[in-house]
N, C-alpha and C. Protein backbone atom coordinates (compact mmCIF):
# COMPACT_ATOMS: atom_id res chain seq x y z
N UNK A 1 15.06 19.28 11.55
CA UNK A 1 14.26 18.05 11.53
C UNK A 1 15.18 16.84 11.33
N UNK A 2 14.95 15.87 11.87
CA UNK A 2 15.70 14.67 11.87
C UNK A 2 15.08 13.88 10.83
N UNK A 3 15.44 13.11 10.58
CA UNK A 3 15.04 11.86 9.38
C UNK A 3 14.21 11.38 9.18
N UNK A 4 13.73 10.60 10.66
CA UNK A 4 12.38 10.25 11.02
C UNK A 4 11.50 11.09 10.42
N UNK A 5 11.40 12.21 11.15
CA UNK A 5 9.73 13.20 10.63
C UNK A 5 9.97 12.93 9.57
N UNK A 6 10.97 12.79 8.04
CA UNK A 6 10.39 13.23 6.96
C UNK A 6 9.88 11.71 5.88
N UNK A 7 9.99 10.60 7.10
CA UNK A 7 9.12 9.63 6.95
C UNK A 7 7.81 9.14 6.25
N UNK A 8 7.27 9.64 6.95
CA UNK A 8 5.93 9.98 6.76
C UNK A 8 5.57 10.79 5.01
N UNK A 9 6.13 11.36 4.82
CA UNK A 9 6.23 12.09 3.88
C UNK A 9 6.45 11.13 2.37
N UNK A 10 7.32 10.44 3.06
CA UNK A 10 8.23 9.43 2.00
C UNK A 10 7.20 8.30 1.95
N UNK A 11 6.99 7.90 2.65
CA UNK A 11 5.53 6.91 3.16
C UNK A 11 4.68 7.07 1.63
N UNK A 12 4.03 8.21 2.05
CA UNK A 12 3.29 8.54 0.68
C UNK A 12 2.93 9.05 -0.35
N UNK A 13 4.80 9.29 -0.54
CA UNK A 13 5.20 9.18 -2.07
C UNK A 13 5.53 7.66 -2.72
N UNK A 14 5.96 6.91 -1.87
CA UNK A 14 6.07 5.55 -2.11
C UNK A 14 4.33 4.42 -2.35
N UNK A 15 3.51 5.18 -1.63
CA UNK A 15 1.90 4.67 -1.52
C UNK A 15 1.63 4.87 -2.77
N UNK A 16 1.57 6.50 -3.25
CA UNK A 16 1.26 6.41 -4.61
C UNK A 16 2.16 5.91 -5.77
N UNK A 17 3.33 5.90 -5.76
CA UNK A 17 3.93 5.11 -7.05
C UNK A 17 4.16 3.72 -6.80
N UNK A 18 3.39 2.93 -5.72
CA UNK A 18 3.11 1.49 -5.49
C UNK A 18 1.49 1.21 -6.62
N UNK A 19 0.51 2.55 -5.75
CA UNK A 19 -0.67 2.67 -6.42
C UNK A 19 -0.40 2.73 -8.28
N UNK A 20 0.75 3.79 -8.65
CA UNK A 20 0.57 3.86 -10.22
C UNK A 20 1.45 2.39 -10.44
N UNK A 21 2.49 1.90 -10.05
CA UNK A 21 2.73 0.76 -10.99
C UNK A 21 1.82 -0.64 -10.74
N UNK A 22 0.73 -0.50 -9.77
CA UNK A 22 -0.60 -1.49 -9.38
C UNK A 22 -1.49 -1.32 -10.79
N UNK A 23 -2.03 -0.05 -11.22
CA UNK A 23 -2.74 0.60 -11.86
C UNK A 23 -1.99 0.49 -13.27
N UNK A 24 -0.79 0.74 -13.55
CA UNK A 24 -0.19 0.38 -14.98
C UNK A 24 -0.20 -1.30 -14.58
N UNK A 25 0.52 -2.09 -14.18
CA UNK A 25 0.12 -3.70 -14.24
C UNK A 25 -0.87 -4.12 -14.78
N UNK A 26 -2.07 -3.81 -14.18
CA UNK A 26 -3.18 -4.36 -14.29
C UNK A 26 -3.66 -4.30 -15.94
N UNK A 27 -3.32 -2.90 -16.54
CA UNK A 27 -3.11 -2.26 -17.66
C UNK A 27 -2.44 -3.26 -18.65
N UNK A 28 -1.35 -3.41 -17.58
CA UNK A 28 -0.50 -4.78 -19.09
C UNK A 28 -0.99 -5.69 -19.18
N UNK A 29 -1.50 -6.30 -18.51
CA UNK A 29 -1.80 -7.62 -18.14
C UNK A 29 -3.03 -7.85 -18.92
N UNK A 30 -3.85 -6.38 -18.93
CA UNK A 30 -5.47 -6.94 -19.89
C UNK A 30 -5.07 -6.70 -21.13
N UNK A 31 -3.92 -5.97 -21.56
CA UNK A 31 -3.30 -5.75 -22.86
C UNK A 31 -2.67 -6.60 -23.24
N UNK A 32 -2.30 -7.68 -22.63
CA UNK A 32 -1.45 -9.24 -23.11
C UNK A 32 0.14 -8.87 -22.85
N UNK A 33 0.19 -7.64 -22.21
CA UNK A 33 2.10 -7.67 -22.43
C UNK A 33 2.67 -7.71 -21.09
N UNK A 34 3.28 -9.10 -21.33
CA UNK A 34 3.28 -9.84 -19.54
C UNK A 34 4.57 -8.78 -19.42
N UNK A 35 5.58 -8.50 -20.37
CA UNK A 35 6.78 -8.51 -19.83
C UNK A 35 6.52 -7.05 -18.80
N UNK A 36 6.16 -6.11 -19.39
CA UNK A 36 5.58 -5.17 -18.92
C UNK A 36 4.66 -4.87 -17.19
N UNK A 37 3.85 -6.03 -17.60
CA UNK A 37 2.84 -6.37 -16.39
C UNK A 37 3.80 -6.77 -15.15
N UNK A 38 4.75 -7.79 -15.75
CA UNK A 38 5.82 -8.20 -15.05
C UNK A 38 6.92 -7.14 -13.98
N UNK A 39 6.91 -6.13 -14.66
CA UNK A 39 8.04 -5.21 -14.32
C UNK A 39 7.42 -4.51 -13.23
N UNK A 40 6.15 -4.00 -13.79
CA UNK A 40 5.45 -3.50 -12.58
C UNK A 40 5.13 -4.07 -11.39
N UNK A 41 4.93 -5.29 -11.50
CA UNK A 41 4.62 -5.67 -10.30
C UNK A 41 5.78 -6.34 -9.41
N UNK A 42 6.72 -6.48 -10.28
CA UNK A 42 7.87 -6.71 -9.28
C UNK A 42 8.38 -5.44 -8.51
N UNK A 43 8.11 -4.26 -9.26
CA UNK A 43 8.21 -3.03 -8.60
C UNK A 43 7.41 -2.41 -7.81
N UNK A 44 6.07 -3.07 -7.71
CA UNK A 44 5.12 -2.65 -6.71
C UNK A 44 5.57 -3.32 -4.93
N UNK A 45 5.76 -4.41 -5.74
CA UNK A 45 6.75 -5.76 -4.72
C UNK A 45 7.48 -4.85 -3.60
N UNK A 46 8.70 -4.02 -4.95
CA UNK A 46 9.94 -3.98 -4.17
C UNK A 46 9.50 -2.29 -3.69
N UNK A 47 8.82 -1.66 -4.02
CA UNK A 47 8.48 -0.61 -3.69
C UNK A 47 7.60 -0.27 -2.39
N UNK A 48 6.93 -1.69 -2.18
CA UNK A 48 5.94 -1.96 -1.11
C UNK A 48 6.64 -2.41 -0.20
N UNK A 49 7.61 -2.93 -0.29
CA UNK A 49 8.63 -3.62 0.68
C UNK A 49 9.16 -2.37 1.12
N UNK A 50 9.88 -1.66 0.82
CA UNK A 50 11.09 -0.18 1.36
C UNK A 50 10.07 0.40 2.36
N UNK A 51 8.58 0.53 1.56
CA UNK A 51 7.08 0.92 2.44
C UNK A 51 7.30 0.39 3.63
N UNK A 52 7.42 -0.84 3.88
CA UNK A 52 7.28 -1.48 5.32
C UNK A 52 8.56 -1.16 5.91
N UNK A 53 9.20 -0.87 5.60
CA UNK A 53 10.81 -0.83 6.38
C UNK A 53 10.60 0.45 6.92
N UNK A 54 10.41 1.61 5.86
CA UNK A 54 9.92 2.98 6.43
C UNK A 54 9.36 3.22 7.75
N UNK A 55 7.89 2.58 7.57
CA UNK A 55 6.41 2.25 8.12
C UNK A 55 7.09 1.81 9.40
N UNK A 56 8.05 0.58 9.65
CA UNK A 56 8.35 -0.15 11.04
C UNK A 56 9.62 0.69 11.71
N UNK A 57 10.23 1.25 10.80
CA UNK A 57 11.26 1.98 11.52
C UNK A 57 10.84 3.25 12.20
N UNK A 58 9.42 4.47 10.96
CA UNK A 58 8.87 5.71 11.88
C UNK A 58 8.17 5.16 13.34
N UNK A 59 6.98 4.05 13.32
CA UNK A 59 6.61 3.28 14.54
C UNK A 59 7.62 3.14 15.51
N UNK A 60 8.41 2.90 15.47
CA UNK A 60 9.64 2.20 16.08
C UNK A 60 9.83 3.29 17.33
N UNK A 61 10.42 4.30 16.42
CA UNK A 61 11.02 5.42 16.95
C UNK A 61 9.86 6.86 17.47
N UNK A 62 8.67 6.33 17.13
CA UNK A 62 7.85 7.84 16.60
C UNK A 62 6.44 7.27 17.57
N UNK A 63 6.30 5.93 16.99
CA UNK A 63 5.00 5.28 18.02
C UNK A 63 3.45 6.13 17.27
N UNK A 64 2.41 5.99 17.59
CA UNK A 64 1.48 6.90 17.01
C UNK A 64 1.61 8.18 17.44
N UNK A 65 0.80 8.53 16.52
CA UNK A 65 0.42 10.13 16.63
C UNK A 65 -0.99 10.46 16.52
N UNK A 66 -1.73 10.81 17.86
CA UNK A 66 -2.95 11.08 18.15
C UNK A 66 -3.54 12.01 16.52
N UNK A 67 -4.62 11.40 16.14
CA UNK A 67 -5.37 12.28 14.96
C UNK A 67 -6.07 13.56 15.55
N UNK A 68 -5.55 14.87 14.96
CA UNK A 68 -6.01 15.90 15.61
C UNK A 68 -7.86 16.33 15.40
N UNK A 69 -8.43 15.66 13.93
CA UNK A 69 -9.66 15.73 13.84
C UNK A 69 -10.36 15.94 14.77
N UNK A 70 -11.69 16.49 14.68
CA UNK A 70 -12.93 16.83 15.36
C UNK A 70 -14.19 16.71 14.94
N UNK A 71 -15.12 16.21 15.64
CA UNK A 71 -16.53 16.21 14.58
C UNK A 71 -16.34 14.91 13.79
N UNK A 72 -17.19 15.00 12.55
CA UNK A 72 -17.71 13.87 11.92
C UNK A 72 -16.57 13.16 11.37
N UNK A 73 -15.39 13.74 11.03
CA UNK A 73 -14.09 13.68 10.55
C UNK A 73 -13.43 11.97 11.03
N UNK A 74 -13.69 12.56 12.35
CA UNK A 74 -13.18 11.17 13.13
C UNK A 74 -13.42 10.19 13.17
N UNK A 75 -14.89 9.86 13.53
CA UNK A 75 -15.32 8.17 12.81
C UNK A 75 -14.66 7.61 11.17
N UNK A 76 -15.05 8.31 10.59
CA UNK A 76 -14.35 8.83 9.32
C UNK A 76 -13.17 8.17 9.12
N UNK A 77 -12.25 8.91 9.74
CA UNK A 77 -10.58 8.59 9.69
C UNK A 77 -10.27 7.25 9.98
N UNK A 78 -11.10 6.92 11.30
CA UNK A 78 -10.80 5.88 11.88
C UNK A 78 -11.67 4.68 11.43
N UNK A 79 -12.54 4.73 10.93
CA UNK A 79 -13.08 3.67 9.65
C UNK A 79 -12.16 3.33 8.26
N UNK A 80 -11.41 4.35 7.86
CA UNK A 80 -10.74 4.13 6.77
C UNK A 80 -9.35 3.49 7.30
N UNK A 81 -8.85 4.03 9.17
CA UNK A 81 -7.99 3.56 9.10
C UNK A 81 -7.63 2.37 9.63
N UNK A 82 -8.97 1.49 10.25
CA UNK A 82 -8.86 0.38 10.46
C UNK A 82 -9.21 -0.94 9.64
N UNK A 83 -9.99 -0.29 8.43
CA UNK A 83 -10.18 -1.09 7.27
C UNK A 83 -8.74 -1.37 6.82
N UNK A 84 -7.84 0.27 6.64
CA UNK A 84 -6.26 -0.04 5.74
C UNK A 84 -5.67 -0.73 6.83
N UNK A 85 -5.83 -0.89 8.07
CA UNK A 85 -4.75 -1.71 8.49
C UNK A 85 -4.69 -3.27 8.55
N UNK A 86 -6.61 -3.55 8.58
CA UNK A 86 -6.98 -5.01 8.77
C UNK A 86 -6.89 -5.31 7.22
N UNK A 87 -6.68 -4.29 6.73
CA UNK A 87 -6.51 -5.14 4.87
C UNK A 87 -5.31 -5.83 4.70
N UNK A 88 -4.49 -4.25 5.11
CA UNK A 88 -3.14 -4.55 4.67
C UNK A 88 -2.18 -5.67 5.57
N UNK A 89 -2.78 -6.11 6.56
CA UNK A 89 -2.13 -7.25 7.46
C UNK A 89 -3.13 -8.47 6.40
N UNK A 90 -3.75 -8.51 6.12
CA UNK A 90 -4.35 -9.61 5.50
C UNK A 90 -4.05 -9.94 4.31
N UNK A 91 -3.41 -9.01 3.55
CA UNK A 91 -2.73 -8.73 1.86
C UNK A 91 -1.17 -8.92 2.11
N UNK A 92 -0.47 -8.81 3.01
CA UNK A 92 0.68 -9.06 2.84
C UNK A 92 0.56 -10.92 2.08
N UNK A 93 0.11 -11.39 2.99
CA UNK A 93 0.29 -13.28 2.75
C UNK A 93 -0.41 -13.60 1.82
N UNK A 94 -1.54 -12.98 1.02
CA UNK A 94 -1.84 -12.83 -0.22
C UNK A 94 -0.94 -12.16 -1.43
N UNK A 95 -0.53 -11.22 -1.22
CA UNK A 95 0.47 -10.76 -2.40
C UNK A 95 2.22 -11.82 -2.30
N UNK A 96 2.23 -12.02 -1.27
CA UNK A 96 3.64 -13.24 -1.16
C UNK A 96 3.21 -14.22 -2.29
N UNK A 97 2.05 -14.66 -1.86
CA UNK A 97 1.46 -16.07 -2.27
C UNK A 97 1.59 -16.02 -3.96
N UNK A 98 0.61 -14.94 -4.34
CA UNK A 98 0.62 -14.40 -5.62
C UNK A 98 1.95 -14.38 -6.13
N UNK A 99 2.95 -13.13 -5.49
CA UNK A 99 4.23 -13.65 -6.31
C UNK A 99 4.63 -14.76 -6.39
N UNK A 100 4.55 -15.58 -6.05
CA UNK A 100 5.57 -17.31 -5.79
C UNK A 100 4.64 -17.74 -6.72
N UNK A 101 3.33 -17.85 -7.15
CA UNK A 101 2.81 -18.27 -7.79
C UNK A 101 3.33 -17.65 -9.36
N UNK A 102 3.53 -16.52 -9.58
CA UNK A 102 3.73 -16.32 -10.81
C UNK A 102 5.21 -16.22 -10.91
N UNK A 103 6.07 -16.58 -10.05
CA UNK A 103 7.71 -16.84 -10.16
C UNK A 103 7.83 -18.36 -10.74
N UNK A 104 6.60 -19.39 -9.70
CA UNK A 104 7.14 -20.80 -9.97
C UNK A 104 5.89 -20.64 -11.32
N UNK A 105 5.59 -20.03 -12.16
CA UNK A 105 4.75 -20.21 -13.40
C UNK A 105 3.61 -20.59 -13.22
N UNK A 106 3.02 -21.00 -11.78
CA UNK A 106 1.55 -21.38 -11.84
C UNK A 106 0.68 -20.12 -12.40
N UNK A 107 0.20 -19.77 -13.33
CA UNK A 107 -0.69 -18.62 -13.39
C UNK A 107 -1.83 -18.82 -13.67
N UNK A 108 -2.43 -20.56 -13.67
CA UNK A 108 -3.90 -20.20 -12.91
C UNK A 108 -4.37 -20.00 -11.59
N UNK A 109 -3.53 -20.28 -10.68
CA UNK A 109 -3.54 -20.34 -9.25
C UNK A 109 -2.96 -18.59 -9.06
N UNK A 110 -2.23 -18.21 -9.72
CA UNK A 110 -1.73 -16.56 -10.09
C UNK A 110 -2.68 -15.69 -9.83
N UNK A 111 -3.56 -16.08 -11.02
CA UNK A 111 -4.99 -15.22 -11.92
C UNK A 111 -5.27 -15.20 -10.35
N UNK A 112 -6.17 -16.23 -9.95
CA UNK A 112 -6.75 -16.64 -9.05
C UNK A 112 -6.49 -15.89 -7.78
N UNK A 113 -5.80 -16.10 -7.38
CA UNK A 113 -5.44 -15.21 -5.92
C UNK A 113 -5.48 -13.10 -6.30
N UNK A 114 -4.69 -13.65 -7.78
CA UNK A 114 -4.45 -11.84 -7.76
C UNK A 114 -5.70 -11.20 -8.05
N UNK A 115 -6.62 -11.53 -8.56
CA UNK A 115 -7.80 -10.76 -8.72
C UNK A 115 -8.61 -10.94 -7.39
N UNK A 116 -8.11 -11.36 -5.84
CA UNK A 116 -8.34 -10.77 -4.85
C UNK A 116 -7.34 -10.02 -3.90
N UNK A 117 -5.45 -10.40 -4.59
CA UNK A 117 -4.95 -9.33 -3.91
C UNK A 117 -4.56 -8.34 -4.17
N UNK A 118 -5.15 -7.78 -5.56
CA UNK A 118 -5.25 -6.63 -6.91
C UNK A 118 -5.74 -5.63 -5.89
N UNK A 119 -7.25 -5.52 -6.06
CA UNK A 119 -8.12 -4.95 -5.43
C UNK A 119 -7.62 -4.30 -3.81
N UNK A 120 -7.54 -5.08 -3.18
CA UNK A 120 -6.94 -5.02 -1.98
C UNK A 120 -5.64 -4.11 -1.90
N UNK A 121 -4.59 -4.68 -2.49
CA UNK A 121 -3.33 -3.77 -2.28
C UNK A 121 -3.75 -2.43 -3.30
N UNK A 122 -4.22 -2.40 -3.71
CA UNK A 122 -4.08 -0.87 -4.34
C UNK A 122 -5.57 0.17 -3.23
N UNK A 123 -6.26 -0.88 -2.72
CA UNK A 123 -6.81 -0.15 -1.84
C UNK A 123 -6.24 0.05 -0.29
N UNK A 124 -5.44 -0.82 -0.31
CA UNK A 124 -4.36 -0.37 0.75
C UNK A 124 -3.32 0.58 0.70
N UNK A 125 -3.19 0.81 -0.26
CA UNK A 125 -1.90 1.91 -0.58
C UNK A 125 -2.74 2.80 -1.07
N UNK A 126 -3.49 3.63 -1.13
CA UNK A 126 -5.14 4.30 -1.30
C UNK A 126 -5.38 5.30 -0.60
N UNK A 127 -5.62 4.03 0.52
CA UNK A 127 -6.24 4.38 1.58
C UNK A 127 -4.73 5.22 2.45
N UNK A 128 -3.75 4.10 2.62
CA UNK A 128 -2.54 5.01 3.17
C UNK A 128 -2.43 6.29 2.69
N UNK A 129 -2.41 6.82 1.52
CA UNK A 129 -2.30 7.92 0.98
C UNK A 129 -3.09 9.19 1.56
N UNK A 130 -4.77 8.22 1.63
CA UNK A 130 -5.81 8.96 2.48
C UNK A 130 -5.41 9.70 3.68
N UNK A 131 -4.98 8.54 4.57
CA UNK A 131 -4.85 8.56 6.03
C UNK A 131 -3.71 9.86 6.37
N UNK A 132 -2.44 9.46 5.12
CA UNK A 132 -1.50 10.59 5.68
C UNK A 132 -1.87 11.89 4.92
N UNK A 133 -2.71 12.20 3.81
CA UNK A 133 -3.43 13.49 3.86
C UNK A 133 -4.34 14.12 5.08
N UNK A 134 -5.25 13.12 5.42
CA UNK A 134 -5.61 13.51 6.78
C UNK A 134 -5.11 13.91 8.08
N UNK A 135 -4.01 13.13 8.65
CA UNK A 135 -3.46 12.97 9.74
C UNK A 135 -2.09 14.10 9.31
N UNK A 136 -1.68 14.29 8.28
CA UNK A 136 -0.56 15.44 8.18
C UNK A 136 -0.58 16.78 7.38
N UNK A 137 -1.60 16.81 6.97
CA UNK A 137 -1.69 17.64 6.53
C UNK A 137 -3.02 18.51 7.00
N UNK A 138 -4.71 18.09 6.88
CA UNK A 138 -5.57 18.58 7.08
C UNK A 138 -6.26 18.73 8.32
N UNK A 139 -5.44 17.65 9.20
CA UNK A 139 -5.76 17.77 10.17
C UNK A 139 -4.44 17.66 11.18
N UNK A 140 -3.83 18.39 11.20
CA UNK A 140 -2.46 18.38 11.96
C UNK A 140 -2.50 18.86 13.16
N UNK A 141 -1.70 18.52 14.08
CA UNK A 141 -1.62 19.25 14.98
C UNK A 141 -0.31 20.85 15.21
C-alpha cells in the first residue's frame, strides 16, 4: 500500500482528536480556565489544519470513491455527507474569524461567533468520522 490509501485512515484519527480537544475546550472555557481552553483550541486549529492538507492531497491523487451502500443506507450517507461538506466549507471562515478574534482579544465578538462555530466544527469533524466509518469500513467495496 502506498501512503495515500492510509490517508483516509489518518483523516479520522485526526477528526476525532479535533472532536476531543473541541469537547475538552468548551469544558475549559465554562470552567473559567482560559489557559487551558486556549491550548485546546489552538490545537483543534492546528490539528484541523494537517486535516485539510491530508483531505486535499488524498482528493488530489485518489479523486472520490463511489459509496458502496445499498438500500436506505444511501440517502442516509449522502444527507450526512452533504450537510458535512456544506458545513464545513461554511465553518472554515467562521472558525478563522473566531481565532483572530480571540488572538486580537476581542472576546465579545469571540463569544459571539464561537457559540456558532462551536457547534458546527465539532459537528463537522462528527460527521467526518461518520462518513469514513461508513464509506471504509461498513460499507466498502
Amino acid at each position: 500500500m502506498d501512503m495515500v490509501s492510509y490517508l483516509p485512515h489518518l483523516q479520522a484519527l485526526l477528526n476525532a482528536i479535533t472532536v476531543s480537544l473541541l469537547s475538552a475546550g468548551y469544558y475549559f472555557i465554562k470552567n473559567k480556565n482560559r489557559s487551558a481552553h486556549k491550548a485546546c483550541m489552538i490545537g483543534a486549529a492546528g490539528v484541523s489544519a494537517v486535516f485539510m492538507v491530508c483531505y486535499l492531497i488524498y482528493h488530489a491523487k485518489v479523486g472520490n470513491i463511489p459509496f458502496a451502500g445499498e438500500g436506505i443506507i444511501r440517502p442516509f450517507y449522502f444527507t450526512v455527507l452533504a450537510t458535512h461538506v456544506i458545513l464545513a466549507a461554511i465553518n472554515v471562515p467562521l472558525v478563522v474569524i473566531t481565532l483572530v478574534y480571540a488572538i486580537r482579544g476581542i472576546f465579545g465578538s469571540h463569544r459571539r461567533i464561537a457559540r456558532r462555530s462551536l457547534p458546527i466544527w465539532i459537528y463537522v469533524s462528527a460527521t467526518g468520522l461518520l462518513v469514513y466509518l461508513l464509506a471504509f469500513h461498513l460499507y466498502s467495496r
